[in-house]
N, C-alpha and C. Protein backbone atom coordinates (compact mmCIF):
# COMPACT_ATOMS: atom_id res chain seq x y z
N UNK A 1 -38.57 -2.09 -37.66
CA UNK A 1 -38.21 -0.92 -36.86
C UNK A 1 -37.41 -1.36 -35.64
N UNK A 2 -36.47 -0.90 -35.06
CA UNK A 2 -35.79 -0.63 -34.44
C UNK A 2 -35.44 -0.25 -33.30
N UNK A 3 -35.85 -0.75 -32.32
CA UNK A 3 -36.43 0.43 -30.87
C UNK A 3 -35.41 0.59 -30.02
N UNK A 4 -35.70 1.42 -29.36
CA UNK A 4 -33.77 2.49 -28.81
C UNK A 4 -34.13 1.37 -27.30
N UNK A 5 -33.05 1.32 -26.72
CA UNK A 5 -33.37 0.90 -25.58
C UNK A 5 -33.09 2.04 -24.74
N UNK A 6 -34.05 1.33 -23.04
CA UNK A 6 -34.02 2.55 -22.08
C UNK A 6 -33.18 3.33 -22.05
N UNK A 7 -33.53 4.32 -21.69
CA UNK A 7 -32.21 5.16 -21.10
C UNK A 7 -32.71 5.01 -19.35
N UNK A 8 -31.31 5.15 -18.57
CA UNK A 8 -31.75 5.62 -16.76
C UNK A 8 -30.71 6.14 -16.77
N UNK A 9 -31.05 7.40 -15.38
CA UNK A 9 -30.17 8.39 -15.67
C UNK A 9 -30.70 8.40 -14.06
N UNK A 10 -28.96 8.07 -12.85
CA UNK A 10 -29.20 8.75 -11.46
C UNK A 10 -28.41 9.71 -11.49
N UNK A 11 -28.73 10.54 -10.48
CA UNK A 11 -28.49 11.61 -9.27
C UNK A 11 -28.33 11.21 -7.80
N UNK A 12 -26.94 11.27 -7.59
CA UNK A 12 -27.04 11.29 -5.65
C UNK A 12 -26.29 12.59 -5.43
N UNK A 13 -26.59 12.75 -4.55
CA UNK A 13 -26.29 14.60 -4.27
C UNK A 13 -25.93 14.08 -2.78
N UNK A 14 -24.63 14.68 -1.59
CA UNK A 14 -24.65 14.30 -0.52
C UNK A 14 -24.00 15.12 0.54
N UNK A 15 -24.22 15.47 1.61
CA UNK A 15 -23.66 16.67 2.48
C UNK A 15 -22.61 15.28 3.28
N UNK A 16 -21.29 15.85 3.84
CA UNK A 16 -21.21 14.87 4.40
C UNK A 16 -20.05 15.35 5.73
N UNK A 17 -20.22 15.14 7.21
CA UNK A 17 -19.60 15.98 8.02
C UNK A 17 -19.06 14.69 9.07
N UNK A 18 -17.97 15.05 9.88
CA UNK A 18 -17.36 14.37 10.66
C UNK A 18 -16.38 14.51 12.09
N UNK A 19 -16.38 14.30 12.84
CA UNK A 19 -15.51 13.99 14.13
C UNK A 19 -14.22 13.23 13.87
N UNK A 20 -13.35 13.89 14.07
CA UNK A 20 -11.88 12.88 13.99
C UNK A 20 -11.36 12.95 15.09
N UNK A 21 -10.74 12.07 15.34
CA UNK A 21 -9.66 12.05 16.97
C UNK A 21 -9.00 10.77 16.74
N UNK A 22 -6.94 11.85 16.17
CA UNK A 22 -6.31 10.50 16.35
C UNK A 22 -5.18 10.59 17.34
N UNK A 23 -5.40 9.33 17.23
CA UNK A 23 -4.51 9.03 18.73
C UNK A 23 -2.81 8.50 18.45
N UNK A 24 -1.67 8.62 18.36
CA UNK A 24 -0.14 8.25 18.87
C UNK A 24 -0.26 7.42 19.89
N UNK A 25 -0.35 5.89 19.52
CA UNK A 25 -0.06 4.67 20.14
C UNK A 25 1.21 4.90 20.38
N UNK A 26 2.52 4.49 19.48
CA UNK A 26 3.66 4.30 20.00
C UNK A 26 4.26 4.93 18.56
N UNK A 27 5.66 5.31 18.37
CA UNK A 27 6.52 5.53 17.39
C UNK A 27 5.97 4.92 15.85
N UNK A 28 4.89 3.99 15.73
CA UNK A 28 4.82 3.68 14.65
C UNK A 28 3.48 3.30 14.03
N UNK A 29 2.25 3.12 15.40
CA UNK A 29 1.43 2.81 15.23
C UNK A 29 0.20 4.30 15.55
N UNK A 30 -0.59 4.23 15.18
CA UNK A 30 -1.77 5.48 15.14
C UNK A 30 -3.42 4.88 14.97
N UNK A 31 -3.99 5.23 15.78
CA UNK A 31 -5.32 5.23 15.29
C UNK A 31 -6.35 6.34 15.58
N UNK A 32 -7.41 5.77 14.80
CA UNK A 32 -8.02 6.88 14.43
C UNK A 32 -9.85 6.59 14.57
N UNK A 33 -10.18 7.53 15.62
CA UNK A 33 -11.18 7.28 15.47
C UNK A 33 -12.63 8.32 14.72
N UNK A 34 -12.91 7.83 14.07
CA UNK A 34 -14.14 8.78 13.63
C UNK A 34 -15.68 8.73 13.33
N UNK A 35 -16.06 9.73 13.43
CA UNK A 35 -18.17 9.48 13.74
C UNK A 35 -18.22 10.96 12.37
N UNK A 36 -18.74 9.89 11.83
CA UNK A 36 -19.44 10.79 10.29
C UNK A 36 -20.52 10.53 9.96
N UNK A 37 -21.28 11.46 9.36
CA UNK A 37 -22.70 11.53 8.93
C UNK A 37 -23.03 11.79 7.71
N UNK A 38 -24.03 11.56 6.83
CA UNK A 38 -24.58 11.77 5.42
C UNK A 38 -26.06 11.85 5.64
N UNK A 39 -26.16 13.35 4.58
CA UNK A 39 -27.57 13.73 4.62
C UNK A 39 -27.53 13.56 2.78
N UNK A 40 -28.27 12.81 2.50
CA UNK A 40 -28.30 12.17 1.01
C UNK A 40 -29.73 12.16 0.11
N UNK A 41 -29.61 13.01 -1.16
CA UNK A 41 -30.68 12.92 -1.98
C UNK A 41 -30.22 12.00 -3.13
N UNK A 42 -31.21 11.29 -3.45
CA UNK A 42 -31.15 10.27 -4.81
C UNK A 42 -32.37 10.35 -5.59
N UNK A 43 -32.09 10.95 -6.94
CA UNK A 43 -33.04 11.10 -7.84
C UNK A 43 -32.67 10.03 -9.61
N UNK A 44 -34.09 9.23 -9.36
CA UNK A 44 -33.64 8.35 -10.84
C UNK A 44 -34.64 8.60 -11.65
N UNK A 45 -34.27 8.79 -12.73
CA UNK A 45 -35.25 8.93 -14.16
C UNK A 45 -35.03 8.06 -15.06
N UNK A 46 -35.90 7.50 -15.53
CA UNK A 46 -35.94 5.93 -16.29
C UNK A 46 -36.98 6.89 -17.32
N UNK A 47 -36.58 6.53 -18.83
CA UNK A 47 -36.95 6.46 -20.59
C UNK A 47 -37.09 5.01 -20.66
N UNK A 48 -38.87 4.97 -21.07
CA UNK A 48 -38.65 4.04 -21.33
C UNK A 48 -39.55 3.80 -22.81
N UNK A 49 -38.07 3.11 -23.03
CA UNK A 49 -38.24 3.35 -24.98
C UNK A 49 -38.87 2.03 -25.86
N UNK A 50 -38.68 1.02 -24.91
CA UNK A 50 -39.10 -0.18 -25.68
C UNK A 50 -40.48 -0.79 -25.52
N UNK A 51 -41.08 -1.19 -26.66
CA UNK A 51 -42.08 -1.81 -26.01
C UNK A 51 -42.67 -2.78 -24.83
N UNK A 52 -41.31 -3.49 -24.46
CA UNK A 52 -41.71 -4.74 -23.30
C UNK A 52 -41.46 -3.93 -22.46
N UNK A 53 -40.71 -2.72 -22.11
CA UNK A 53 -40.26 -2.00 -21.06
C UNK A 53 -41.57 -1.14 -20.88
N UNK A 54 -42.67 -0.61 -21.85
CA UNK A 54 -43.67 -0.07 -21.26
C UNK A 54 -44.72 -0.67 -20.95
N UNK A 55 -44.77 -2.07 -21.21
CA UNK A 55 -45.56 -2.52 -20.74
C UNK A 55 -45.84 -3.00 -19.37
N UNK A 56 -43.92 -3.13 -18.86
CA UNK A 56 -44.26 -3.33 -17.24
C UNK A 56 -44.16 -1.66 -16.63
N UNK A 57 -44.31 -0.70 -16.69
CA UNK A 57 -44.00 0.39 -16.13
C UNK A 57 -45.26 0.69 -15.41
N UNK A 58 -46.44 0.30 -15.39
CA UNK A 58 -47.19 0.07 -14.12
C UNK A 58 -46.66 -0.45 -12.81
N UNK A 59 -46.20 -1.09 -13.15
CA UNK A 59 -45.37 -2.23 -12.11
C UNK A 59 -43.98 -1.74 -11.67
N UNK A 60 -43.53 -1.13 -12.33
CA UNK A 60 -41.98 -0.57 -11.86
C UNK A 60 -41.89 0.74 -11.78
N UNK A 61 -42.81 1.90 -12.20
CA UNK A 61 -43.10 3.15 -11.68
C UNK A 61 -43.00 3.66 -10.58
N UNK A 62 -42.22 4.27 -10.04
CA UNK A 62 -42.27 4.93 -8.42
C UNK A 62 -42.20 3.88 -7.76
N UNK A 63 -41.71 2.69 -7.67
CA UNK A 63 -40.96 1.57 -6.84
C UNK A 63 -39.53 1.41 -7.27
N UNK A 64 -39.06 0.76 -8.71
CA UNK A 64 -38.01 0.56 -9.49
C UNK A 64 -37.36 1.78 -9.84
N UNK A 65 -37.96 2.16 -10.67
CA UNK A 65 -37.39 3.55 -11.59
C UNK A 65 -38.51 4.46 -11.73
N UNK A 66 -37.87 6.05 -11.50
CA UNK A 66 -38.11 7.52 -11.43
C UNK A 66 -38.92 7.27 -10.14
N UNK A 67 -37.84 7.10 -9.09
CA UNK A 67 -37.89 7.49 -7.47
C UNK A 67 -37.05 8.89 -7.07
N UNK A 68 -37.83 8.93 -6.23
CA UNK A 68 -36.69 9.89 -5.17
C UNK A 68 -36.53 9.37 -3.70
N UNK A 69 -35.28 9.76 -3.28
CA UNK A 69 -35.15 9.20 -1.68
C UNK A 69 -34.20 10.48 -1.35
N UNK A 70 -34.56 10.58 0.34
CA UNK A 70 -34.21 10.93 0.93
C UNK A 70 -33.48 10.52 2.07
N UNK A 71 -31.88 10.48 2.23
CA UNK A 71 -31.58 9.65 3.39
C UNK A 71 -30.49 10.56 4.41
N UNK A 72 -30.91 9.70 5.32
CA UNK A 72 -29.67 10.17 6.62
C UNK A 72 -29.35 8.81 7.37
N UNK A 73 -27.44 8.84 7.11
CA UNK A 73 -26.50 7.65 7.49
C UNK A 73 -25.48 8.23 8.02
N UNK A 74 -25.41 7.26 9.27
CA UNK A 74 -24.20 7.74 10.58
C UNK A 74 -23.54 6.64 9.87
N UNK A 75 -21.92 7.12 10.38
CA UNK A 75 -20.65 5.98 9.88
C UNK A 75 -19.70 6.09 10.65
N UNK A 76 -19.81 5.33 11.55
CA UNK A 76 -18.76 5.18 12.65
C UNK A 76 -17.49 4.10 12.17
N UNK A 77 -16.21 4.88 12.54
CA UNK A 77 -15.00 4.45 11.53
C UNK A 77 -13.95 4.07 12.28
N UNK A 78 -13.67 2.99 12.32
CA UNK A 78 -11.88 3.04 13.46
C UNK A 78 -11.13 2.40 11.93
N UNK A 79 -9.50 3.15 12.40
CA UNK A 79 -8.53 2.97 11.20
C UNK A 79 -7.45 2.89 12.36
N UNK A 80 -6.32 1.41 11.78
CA UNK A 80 -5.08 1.28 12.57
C UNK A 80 -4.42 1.45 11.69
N UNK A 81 -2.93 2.30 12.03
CA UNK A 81 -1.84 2.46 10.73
C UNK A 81 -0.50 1.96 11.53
N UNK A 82 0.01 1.25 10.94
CA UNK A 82 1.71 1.28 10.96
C UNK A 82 2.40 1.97 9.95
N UNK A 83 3.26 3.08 10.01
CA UNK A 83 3.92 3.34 9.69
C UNK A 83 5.79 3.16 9.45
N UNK A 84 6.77 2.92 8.55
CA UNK A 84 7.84 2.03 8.60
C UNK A 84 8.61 3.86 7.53
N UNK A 85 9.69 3.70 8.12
CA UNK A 85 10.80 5.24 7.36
C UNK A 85 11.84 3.73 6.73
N UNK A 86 12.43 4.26 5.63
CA UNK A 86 13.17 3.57 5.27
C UNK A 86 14.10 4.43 4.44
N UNK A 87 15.63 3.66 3.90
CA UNK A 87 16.23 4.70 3.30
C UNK A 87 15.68 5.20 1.81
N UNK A 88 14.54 4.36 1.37
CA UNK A 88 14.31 5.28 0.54
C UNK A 88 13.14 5.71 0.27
N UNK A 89 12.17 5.75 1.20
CA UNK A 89 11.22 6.14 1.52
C UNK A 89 10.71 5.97 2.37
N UNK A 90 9.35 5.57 2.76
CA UNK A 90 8.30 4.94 4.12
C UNK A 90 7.60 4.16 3.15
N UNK A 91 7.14 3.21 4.01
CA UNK A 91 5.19 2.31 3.18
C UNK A 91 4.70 2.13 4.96
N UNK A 92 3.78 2.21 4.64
CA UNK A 92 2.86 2.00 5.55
C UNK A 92 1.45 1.26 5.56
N UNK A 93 0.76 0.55 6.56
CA UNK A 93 -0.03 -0.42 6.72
C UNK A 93 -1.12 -0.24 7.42
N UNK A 94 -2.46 -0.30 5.83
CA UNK A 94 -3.53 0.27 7.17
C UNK A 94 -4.35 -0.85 6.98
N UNK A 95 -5.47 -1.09 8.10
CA UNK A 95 -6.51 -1.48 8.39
C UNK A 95 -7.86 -0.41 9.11
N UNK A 96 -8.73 -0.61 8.47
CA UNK A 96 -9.78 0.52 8.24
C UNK A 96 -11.47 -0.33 8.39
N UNK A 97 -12.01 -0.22 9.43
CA UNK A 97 -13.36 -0.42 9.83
C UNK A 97 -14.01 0.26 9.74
N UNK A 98 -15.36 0.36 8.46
CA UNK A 98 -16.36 1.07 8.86
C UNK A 98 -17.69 0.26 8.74
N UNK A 99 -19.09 1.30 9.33
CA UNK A 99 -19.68 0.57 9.65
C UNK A 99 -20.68 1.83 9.71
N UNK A 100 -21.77 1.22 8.57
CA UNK A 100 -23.18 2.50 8.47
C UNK A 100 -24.57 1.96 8.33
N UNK A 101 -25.03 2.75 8.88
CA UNK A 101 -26.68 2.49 9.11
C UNK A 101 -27.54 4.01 8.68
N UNK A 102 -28.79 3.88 7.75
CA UNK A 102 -29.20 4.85 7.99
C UNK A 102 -31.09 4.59 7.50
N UNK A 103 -31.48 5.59 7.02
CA UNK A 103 -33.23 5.35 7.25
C UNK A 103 -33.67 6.59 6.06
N UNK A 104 -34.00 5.91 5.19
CA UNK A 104 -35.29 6.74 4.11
C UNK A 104 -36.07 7.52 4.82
N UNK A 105 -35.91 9.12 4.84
CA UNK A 105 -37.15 9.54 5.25
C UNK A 105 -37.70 10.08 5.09
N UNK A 106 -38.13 10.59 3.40
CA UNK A 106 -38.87 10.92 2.67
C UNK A 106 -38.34 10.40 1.18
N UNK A 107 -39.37 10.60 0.72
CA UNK A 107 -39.14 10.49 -0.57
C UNK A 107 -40.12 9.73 -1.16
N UNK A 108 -39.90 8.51 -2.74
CA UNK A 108 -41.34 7.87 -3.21
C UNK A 108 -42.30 6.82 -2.03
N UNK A 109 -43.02 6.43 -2.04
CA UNK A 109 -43.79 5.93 -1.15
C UNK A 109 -43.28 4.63 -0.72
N UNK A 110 -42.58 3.62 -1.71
CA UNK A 110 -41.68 2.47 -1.78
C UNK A 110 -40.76 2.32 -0.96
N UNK A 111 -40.02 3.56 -0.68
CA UNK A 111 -38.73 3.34 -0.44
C UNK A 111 -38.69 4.21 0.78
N UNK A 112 -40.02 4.82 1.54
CA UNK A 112 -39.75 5.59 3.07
C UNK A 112 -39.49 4.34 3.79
N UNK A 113 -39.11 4.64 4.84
CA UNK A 113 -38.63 3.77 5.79
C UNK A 113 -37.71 2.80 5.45
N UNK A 114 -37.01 2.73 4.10
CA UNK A 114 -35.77 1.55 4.32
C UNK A 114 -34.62 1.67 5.63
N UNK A 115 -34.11 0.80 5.73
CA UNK A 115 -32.73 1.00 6.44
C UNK A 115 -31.57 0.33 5.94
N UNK A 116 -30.96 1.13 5.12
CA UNK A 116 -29.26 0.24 4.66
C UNK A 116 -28.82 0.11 5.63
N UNK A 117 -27.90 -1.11 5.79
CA UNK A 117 -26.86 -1.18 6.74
C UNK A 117 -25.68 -2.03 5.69
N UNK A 118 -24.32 -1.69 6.87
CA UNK A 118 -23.37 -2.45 5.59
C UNK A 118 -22.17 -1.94 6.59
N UNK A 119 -21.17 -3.31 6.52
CA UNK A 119 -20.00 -3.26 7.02
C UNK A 119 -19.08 -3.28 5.72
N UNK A 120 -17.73 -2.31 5.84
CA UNK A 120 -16.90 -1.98 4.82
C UNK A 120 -15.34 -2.74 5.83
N UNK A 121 -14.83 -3.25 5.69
CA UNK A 121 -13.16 -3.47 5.69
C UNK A 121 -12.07 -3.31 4.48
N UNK A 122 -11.71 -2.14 4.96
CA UNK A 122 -10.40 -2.18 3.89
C UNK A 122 -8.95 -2.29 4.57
N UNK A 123 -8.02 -3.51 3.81
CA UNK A 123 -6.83 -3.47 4.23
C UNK A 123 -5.97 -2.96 3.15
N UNK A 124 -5.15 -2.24 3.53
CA UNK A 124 -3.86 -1.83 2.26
C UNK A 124 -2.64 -1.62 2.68
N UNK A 125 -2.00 -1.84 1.97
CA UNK A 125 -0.19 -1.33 1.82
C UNK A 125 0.25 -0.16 0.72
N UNK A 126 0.99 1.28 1.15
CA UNK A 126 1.22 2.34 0.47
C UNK A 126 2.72 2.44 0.38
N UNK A 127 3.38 2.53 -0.43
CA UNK A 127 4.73 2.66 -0.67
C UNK A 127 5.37 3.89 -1.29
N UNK A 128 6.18 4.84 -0.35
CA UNK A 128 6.39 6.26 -1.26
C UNK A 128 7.46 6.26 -1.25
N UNK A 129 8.28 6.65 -2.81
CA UNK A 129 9.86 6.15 -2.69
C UNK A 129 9.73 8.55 -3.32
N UNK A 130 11.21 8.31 -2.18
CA UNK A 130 11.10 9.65 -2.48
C UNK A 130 12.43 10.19 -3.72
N UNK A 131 12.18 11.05 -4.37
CA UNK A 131 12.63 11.23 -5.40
C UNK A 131 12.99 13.31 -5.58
N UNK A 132 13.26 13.61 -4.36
CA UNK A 132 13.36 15.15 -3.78
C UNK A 132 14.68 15.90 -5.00
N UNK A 133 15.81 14.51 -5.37
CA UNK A 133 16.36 15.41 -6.37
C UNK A 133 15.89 15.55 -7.75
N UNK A 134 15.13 15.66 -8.26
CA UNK A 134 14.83 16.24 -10.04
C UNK A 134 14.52 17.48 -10.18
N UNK A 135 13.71 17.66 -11.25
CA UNK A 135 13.92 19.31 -11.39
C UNK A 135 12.38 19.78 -12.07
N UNK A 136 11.64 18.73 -11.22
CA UNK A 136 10.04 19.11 -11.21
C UNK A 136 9.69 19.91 -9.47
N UNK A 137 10.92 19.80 -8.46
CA UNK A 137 10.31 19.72 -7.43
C UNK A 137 9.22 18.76 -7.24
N UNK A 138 9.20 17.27 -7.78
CA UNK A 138 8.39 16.41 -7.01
C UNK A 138 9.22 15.61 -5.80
N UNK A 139 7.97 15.56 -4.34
CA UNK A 139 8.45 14.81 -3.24
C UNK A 139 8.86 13.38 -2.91
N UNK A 140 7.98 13.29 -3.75
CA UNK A 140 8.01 11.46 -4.05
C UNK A 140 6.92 10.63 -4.84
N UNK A 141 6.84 9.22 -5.49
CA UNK A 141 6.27 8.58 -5.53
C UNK A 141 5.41 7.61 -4.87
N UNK A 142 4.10 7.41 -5.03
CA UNK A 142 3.22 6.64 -4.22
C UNK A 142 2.84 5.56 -5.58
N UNK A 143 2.68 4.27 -4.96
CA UNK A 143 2.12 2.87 -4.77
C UNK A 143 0.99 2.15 -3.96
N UNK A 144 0.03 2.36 -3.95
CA UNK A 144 -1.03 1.48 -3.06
C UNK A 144 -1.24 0.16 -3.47
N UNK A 145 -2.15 -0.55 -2.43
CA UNK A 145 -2.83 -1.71 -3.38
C UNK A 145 -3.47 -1.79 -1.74
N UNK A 146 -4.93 -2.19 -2.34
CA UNK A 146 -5.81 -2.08 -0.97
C UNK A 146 -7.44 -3.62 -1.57
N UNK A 147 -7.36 -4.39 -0.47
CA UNK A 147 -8.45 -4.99 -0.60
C UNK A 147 -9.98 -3.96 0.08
N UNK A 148 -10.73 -4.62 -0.44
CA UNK A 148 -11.73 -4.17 0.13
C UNK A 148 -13.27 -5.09 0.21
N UNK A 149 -13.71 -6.05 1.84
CA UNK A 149 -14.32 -6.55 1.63
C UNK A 149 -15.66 -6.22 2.61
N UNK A 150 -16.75 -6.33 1.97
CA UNK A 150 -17.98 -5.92 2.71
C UNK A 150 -19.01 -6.74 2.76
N UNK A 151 -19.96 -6.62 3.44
CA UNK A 151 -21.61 -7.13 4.24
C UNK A 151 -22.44 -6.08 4.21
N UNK A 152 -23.45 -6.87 3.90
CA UNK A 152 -24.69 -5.61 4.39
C UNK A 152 -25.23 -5.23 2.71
N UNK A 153 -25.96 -4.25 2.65
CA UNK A 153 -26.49 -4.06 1.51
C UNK A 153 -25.88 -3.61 0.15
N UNK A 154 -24.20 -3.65 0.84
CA UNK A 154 -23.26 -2.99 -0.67
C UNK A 154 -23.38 -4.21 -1.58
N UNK A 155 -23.35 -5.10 -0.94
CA UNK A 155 -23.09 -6.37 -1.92
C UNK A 155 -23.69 -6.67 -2.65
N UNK A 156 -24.62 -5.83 -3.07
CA UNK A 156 -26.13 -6.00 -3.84
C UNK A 156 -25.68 -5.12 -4.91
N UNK A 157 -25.22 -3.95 -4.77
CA UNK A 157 -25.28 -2.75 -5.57
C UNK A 157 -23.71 -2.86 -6.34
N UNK A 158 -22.84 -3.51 -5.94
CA UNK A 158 -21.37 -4.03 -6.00
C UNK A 158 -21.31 -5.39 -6.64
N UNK A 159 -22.11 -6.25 -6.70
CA UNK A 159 -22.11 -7.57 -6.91
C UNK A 159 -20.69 -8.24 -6.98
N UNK A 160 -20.39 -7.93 -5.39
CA UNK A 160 -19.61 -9.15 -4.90
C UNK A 160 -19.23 -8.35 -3.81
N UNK A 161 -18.48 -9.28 -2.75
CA UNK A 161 -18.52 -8.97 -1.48
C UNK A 161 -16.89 -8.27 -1.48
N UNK A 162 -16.32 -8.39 -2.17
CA UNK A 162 -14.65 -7.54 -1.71
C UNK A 162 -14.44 -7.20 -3.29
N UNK A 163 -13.32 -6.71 -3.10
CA UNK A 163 -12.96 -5.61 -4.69
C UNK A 163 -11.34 -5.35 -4.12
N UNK A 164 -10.70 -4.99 -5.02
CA UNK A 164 -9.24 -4.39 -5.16
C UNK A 164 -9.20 -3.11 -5.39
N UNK A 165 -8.37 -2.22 -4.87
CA UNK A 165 -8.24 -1.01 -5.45
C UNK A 165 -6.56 -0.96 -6.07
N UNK A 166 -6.16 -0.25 -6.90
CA UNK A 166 -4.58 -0.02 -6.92
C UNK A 166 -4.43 1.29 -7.52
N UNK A 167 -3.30 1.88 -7.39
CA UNK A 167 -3.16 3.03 -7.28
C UNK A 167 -1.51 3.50 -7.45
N UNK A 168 -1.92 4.82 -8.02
CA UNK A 168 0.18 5.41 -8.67
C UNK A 168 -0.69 6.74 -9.02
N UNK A 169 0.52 7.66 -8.12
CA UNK A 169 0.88 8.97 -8.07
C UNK A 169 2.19 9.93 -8.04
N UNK A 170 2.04 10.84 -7.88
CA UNK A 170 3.27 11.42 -7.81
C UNK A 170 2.84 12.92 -6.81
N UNK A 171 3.50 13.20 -5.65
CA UNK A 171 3.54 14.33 -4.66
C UNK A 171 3.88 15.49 -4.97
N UNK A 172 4.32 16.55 -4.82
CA UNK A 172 4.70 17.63 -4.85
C UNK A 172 4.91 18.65 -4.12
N UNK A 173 6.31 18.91 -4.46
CA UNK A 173 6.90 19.64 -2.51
C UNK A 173 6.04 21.12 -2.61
N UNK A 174 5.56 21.52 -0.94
CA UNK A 174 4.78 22.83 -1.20
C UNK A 174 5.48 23.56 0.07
N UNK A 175 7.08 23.34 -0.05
CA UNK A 175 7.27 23.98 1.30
C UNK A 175 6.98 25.55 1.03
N UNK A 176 6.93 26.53 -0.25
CA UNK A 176 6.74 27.91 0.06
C UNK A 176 4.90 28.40 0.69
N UNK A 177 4.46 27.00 0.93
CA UNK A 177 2.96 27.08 1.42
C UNK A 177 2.74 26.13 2.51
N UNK A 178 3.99 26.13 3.29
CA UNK A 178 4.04 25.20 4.40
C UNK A 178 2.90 24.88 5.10
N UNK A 179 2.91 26.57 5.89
CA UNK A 179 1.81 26.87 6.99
C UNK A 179 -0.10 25.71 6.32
N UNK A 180 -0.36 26.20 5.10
CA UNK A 180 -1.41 25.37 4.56
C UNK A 180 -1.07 23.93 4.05
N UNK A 181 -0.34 23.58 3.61
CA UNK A 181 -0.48 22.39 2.97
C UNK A 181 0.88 21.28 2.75
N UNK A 182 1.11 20.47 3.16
CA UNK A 182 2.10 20.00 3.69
C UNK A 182 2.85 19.39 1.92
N UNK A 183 1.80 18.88 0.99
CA UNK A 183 2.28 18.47 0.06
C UNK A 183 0.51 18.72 -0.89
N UNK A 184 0.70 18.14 -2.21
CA UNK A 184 -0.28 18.28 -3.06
C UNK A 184 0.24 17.00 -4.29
N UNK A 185 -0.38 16.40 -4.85
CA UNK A 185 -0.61 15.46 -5.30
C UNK A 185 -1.44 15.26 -6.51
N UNK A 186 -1.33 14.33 -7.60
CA UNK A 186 -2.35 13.73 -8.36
C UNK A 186 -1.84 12.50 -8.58
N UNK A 187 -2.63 11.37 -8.80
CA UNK A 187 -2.73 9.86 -9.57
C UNK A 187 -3.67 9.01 -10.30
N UNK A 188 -3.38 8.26 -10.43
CA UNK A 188 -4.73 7.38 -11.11
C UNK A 188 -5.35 5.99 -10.13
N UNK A 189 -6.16 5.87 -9.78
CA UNK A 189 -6.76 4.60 -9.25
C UNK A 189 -7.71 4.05 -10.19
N UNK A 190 -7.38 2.43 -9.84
CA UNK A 190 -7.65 1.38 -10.74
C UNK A 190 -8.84 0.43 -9.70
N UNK A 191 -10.03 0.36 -9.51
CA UNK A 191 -11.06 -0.11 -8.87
C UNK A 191 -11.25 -1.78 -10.22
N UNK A 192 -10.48 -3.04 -9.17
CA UNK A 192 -10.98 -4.34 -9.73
C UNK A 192 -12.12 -5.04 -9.34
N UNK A 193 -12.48 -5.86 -9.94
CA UNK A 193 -13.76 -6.70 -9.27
C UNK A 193 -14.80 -6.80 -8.98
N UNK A 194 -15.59 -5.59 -9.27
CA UNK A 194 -16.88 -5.42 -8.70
C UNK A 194 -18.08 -4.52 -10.17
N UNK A 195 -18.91 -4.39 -10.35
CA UNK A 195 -20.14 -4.28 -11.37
C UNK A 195 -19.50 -2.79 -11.89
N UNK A 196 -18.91 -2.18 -11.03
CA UNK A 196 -18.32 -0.31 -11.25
C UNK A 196 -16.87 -0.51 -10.98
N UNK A 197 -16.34 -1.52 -12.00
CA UNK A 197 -14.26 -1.46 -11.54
C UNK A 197 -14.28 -0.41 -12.99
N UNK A 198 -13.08 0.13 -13.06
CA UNK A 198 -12.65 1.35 -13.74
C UNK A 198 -11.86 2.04 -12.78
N UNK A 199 -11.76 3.40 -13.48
CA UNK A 199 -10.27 3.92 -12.93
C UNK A 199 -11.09 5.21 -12.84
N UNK A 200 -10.09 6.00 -11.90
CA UNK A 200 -11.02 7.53 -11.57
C UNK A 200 -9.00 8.29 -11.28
N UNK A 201 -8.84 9.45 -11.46
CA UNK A 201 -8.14 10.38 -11.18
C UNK A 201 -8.22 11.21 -10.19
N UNK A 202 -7.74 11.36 -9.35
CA UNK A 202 -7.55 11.15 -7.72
C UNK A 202 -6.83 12.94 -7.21
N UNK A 203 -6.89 13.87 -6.60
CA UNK A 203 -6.01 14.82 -6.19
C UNK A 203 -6.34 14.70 -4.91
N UNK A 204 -4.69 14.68 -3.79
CA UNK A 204 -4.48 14.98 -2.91
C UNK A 204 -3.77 16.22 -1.93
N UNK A 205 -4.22 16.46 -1.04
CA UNK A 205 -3.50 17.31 -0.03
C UNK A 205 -3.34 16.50 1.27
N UNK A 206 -1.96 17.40 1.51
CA UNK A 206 -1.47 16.43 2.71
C UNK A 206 -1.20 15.26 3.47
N UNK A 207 -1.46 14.59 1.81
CA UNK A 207 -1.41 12.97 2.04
C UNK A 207 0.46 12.21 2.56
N UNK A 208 0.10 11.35 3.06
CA UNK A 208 1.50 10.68 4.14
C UNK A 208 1.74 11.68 4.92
């Protein structure tokens, strides 16, 4: 006979609100400062189908698997950009600090009172070559490529301390909806290096 292996199955559910204030350094440079918060539920359900797997489920019950948590995490964020116009487009250059702490405070008995903490740095370069004459009305093309290296408890859940992102889109002019939305967007991002690399499909507003 044949035995199925586990199934686990999460849930994170997350409210998430913020303070922005950016600032015009000079003609090319900008920063940005911001204070954001997360009020966060996480629910896991673990099947457990195999025999060696029920035999430790005394032991990993409501510690390991089929928890719930309850959390609240502040994320205080500074981002520097250079921006560069060129004749056939702009790219621009960011550097991005964040930095979160927060505290279990309810949920299985295991896991009240944790405190994640974890520093995030991401650096990247964005390149938009504009392409205003065809006959899609698209604004231009985008190019990213962004490192991303961290501390603190991501590196556990990430298994490894930095990752790549890369990225290709295409804009779309919305001048008859000026007043709302400056442009609108879709692409694909490509996440390298880390336990969850894969690709996710991306929509923007008002991006560059």
């Amino acid at each position: 006979m044949i035995e199925q292996p586990d199934k686990n199955v999460d849930h994170i559910y997350s409210i998430y609100n913020a303070y922005i204030q950016d600032l015009r350094l000079t003609e090319h440079f900008k920063l940005r400062l911001r204070l954001g918060g997360y009020l966060m539920h996480h629910k896991n359900k673990h099947h457990y189908n195999s025999g060696f797997s029920k035999s430790l489920k005394p032991a990993l019950d409501n510690a390991y698997f089929n928890t719930r948590a309850n959390a609240a995490i502040i994320e205080p964020n500074i981002q520097l950009t250079y921006t560069q116009a060129t004749d056939w487009g702009k790219w621009r250059v960011t550097s991005d600090l964040n930095y979160l702490i927060g505290r279990v405070y309810s949920g299985s008995k295991a896991i009240v009172g944790a405190t994640p903490e974890g520093v995030r740095l991401n650096n990247g370069v964005k390149l938009h070559f504009d392409i205003h004459n065809n006959p899609f009305d698209a604004e231009s093309i985008y190019l990213n490529l962004q490192r991303t290296d961290m501390h603190g408890d991501m590196t556990n859940s990430f298994q490894t301390d930095h990752f790549y992102t890369m990225g290709l889109g295409i804009l779309f002019d919305t001048h008859k909806f000026k007043d709302l939305v400056k442009n609108m967007g879709v692409g694909l991002n490509l996440n390298v290096g880390t336990s969850l690399s894969g690709g996710s499909i991306v929509f923007y507003f008002n991006e560059f």
